[in-house]
PDB file of N, CA and C in Angstrom:
ATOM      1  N   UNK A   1     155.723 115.166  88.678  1.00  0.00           N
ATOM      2  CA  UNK A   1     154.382 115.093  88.120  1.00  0.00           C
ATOM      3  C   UNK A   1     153.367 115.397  89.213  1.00  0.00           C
ATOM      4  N   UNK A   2     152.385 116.118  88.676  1.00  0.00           N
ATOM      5  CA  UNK A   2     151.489 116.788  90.061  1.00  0.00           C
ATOM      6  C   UNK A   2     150.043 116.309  89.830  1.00  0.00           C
ATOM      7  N   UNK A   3     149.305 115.618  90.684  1.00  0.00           N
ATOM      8  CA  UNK A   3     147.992 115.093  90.475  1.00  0.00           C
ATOM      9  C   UNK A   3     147.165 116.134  90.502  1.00  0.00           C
ATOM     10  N   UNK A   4     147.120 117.171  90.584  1.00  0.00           N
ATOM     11  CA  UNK A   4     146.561 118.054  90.365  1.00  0.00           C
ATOM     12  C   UNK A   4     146.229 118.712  88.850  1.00  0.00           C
ATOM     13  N   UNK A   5     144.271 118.978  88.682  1.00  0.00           N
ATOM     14  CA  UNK A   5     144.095 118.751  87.264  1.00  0.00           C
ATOM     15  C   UNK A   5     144.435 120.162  87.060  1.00  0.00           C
ATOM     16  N   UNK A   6     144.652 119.721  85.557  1.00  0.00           N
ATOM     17  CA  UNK A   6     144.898 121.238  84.524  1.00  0.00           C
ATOM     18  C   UNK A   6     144.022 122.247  84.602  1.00  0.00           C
ATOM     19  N   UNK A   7     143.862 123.569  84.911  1.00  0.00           N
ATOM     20  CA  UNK A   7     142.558 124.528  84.550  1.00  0.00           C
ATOM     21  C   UNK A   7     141.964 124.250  83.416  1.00  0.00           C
ATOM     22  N   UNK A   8     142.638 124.086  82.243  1.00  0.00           N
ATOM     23  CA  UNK A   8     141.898 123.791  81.008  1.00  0.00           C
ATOM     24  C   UNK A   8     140.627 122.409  80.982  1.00  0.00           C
ATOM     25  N   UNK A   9     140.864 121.705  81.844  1.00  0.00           N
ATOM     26  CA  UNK A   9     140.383 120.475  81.846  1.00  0.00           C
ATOM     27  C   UNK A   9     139.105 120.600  82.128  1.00  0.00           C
ATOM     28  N   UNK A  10     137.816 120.071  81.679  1.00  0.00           N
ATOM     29  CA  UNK A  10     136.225 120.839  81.846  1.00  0.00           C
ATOM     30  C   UNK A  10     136.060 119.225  82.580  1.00  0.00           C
ATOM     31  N   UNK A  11     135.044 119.757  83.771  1.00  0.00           N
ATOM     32  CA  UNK A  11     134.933 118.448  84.680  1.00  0.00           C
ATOM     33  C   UNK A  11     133.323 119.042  84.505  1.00  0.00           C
ATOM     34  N   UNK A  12     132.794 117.705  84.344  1.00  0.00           N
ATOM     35  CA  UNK A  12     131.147 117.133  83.935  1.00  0.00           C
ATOM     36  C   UNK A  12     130.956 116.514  85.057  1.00  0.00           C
ATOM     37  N   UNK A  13     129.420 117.395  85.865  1.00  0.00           N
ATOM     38  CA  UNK A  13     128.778 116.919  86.626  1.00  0.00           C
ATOM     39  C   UNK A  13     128.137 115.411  86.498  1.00  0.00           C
ATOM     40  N   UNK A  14     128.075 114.600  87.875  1.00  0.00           N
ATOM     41  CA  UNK A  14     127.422 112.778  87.234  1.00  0.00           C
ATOM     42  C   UNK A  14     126.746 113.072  87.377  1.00  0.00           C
ATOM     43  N   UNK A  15     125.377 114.096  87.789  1.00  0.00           N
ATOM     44  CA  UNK A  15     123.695 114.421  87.870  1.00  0.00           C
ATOM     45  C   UNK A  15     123.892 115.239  86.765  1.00  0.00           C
ATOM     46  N   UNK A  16     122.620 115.177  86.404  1.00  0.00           N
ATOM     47  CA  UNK A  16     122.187 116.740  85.338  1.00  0.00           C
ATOM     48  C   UNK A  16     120.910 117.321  86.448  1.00  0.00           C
ATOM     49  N   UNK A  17     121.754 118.544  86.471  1.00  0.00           N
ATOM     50  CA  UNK A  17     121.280 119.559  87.151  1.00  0.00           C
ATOM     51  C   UNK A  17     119.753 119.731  86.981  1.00  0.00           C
ATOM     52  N   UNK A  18     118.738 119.293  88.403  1.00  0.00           N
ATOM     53  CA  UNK A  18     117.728 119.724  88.577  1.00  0.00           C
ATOM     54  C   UNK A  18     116.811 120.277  89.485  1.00  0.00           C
ATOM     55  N   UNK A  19     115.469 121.154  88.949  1.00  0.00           N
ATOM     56  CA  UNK A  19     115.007 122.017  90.422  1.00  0.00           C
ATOM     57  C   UNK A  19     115.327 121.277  91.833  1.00  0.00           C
ATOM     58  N   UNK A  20     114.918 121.801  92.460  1.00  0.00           N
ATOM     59  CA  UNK A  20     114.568 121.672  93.935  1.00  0.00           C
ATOM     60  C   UNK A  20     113.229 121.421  93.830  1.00  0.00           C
ATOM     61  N   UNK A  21     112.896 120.163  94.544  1.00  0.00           N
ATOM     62  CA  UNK A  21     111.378 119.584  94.751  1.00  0.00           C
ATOM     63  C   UNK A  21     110.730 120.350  95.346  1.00  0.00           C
ATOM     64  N   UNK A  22     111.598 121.317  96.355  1.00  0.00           N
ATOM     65  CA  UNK A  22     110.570 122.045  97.374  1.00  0.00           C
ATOM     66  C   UNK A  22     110.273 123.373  96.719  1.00  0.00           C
ATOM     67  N   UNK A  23     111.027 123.886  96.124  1.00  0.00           N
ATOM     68  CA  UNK A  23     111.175 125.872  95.830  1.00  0.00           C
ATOM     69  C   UNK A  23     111.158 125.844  94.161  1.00  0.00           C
ATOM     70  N   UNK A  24     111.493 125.151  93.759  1.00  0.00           N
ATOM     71  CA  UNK A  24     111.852 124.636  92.076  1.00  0.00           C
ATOM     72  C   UNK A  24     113.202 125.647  91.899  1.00  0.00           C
ATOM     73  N   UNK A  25     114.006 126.170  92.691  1.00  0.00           N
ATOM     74  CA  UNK A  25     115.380 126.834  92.674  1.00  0.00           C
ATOM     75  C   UNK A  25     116.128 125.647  92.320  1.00  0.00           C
ATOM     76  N   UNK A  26     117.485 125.900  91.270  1.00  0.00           N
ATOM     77  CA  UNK A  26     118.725 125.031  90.879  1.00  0.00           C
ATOM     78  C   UNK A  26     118.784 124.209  92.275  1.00  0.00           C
ATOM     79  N   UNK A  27     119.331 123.221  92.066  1.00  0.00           N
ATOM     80  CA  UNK A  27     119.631 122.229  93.296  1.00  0.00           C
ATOM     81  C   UNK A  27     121.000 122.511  92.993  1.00  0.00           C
ATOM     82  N   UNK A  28     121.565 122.291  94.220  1.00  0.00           N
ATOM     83  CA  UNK A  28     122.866 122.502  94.622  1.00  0.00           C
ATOM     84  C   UNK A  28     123.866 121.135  94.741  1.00  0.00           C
ATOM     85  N   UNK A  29     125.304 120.888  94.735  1.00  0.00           N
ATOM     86  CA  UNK A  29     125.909 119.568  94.870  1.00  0.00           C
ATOM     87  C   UNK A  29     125.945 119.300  96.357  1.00  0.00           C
ATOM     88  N   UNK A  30     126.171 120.144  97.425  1.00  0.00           N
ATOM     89  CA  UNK A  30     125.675 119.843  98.578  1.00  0.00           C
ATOM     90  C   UNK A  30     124.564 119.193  99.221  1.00  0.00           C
ATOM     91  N   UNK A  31     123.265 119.691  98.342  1.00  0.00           N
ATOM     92  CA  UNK A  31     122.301 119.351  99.287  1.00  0.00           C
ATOM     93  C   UNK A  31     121.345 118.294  98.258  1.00  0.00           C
ATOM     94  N   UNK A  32     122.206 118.188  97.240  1.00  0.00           N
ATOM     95  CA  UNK A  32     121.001 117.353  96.234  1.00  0.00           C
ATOM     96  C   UNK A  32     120.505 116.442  96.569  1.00  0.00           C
ATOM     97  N   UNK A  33     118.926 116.420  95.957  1.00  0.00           N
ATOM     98  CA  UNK A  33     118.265 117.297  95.045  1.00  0.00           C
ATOM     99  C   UNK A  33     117.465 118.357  95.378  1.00  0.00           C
ATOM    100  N   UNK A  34     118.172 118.843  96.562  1.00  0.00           N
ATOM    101  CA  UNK A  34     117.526 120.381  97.417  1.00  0.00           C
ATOM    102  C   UNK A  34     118.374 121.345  96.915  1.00  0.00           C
ATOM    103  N   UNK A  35     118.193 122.372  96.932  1.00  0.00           N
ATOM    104  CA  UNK A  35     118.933 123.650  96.837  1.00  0.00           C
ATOM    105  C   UNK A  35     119.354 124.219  98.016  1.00  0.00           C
ATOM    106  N   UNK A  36     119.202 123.670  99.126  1.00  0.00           N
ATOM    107  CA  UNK A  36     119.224 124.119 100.589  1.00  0.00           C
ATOM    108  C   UNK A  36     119.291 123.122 101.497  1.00  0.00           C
ATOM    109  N   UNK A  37     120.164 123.439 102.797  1.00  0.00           N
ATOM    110  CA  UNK A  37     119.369 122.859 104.154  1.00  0.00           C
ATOM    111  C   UNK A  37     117.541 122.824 104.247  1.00  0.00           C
ATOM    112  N   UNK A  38     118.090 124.152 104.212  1.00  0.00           N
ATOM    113  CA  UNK A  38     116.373 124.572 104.552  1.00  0.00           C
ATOM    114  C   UNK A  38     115.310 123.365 104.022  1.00  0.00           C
ATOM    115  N   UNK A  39     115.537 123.550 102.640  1.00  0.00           N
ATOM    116  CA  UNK A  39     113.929 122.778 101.920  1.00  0.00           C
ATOM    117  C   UNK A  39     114.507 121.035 102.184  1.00  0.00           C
ATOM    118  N   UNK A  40     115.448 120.504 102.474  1.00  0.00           N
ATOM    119  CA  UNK A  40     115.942 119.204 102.953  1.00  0.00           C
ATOM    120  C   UNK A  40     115.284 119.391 104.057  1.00  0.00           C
ATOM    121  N   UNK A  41     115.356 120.244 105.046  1.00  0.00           N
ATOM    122  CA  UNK A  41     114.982 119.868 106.198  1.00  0.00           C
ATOM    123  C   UNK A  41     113.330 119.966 106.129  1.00  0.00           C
ATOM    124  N   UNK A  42     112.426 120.771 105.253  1.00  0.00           N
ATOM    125  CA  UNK A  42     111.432 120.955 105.067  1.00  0.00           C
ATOM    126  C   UNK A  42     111.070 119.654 104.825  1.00  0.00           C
ATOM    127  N   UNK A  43     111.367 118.749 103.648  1.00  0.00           N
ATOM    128  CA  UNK A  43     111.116 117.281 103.215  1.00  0.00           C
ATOM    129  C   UNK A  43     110.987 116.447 103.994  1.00  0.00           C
ATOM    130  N   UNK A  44     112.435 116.314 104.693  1.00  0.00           N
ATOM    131  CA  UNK A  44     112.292 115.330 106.297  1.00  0.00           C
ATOM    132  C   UNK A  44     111.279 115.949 106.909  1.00  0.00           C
ATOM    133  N   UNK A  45     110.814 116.860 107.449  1.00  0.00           N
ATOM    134  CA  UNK A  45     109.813 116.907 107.735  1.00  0.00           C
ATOM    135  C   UNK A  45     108.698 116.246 107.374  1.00  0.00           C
ATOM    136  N   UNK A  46     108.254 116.640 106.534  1.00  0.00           N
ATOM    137  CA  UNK A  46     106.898 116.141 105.714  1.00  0.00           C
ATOM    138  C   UNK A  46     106.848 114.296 106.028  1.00  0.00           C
ATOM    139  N   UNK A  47     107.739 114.235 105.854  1.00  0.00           N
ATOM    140  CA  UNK A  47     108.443 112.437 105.696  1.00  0.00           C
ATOM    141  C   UNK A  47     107.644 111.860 107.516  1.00  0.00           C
ATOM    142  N   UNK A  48     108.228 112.685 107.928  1.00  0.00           N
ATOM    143  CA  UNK A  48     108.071 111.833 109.553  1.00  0.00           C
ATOM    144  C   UNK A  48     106.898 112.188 109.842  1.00  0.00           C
ATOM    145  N   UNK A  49     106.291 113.356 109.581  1.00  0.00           N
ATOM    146  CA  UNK A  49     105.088 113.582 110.034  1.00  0.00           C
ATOM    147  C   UNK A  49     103.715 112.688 109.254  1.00  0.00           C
ATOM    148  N   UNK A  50     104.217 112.042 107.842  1.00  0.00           N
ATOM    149  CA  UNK A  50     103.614 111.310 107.867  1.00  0.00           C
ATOM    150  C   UNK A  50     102.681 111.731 106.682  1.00  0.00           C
ATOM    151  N   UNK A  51     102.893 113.221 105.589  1.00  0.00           N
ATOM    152  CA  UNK A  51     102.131 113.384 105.183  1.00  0.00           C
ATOM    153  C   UNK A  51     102.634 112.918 103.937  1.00  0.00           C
ATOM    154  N   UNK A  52     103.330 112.358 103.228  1.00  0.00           N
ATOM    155  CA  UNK A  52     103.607 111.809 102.319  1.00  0.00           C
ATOM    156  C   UNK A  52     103.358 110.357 102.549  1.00  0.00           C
ATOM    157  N   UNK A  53     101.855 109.462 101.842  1.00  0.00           N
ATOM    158  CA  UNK A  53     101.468 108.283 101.832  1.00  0.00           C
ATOM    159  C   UNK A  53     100.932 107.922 100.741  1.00  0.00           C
ATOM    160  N   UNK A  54     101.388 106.341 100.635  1.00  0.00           N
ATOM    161  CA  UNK A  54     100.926 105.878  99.511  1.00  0.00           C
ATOM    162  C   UNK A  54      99.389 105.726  99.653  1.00  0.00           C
ATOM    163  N   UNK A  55      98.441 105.905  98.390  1.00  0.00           N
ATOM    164  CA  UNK A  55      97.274 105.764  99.315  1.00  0.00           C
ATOM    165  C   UNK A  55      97.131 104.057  98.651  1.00  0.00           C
ATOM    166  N   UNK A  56      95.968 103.221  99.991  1.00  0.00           N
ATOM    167  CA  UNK A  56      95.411 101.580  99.468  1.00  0.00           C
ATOM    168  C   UNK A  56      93.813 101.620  99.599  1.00  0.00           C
ATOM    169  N   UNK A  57      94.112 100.950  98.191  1.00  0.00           N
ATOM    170  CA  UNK A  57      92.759 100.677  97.520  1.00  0.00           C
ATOM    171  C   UNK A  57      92.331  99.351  97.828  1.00  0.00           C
ATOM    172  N   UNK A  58      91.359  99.084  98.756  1.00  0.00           N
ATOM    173  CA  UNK A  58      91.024  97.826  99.358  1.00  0.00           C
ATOM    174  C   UNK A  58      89.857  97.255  98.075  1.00  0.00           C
ATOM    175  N   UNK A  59      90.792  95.791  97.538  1.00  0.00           N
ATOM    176  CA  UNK A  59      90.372  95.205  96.967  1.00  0.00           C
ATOM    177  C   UNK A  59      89.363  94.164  97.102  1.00  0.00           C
ATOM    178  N   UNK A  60      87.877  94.430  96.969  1.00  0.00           N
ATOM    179  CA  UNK A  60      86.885  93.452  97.377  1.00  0.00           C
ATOM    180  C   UNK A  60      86.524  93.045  95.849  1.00  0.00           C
ATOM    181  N   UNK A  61      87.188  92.667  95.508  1.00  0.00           N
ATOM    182  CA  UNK A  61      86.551  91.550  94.059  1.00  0.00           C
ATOM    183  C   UNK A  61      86.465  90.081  94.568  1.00  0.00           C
ATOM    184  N   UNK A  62      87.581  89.803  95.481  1.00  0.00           N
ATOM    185  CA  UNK A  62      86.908  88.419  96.099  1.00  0.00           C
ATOM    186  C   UNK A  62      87.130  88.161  97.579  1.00  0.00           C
ATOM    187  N   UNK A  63      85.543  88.601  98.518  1.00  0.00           N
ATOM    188  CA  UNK A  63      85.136  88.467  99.550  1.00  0.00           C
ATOM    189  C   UNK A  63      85.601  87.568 100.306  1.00  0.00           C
ATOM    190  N   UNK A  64      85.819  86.254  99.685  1.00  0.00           N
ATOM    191  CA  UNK A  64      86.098  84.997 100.763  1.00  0.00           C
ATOM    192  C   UNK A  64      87.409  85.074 100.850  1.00  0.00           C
ATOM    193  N   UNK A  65      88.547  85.693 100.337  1.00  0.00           N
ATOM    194  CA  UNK A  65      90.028  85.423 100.258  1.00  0.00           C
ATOM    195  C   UNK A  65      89.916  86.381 101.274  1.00  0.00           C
ATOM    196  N   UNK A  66      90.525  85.935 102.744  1.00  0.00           N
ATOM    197  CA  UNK A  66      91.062  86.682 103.682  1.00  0.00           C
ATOM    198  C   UNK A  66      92.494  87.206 103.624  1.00  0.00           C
ATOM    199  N   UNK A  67      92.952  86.555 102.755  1.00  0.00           N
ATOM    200  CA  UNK A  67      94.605  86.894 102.806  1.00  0.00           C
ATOM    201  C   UNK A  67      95.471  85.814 103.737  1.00  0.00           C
ATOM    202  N   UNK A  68      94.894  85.254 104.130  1.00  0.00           N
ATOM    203  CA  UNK A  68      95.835  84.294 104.089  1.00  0.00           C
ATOM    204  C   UNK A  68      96.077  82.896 103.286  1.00  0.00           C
ATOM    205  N   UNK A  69      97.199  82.181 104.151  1.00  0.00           N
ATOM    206  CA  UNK A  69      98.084  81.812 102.721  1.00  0.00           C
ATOM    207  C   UNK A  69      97.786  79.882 103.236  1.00  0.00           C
TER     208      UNK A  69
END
């Protein structure tokens, strides 16, 4: 008996296939959810340099609460 599957046998991806965040090209099983080194390495980029931030909305509805506890 050989663990090896049948050709007939249809094997289903566990993602459903989507763009690339960076290029909107198919993403690949290697690099997902990039289609590339390239645009992975483009992302990390962006990441460290810092231009991806949440932005904060400084809440002054009540002045006297310094935040602490």
């Amino acid at each position: 008996m050989s663990n090896q599957p049948t050709p007939s046998a249809k094997i289903e991806p566990l993602r459903k296939p989507r763009p690339c965040p960076e290029c909107g090209h198919p993403s690949h099983r290697e690099h997902y959810p990039f289609c590339s080194d390239r645009c992975r390495s483009l992302d990390l980029s962006r990441w460290l340099k810092g231009s991806y931030a949440i932005p904060v909305a400084e809440d002054e509805s009540n002045p006297e609460d310094d935040g602490r506890f």
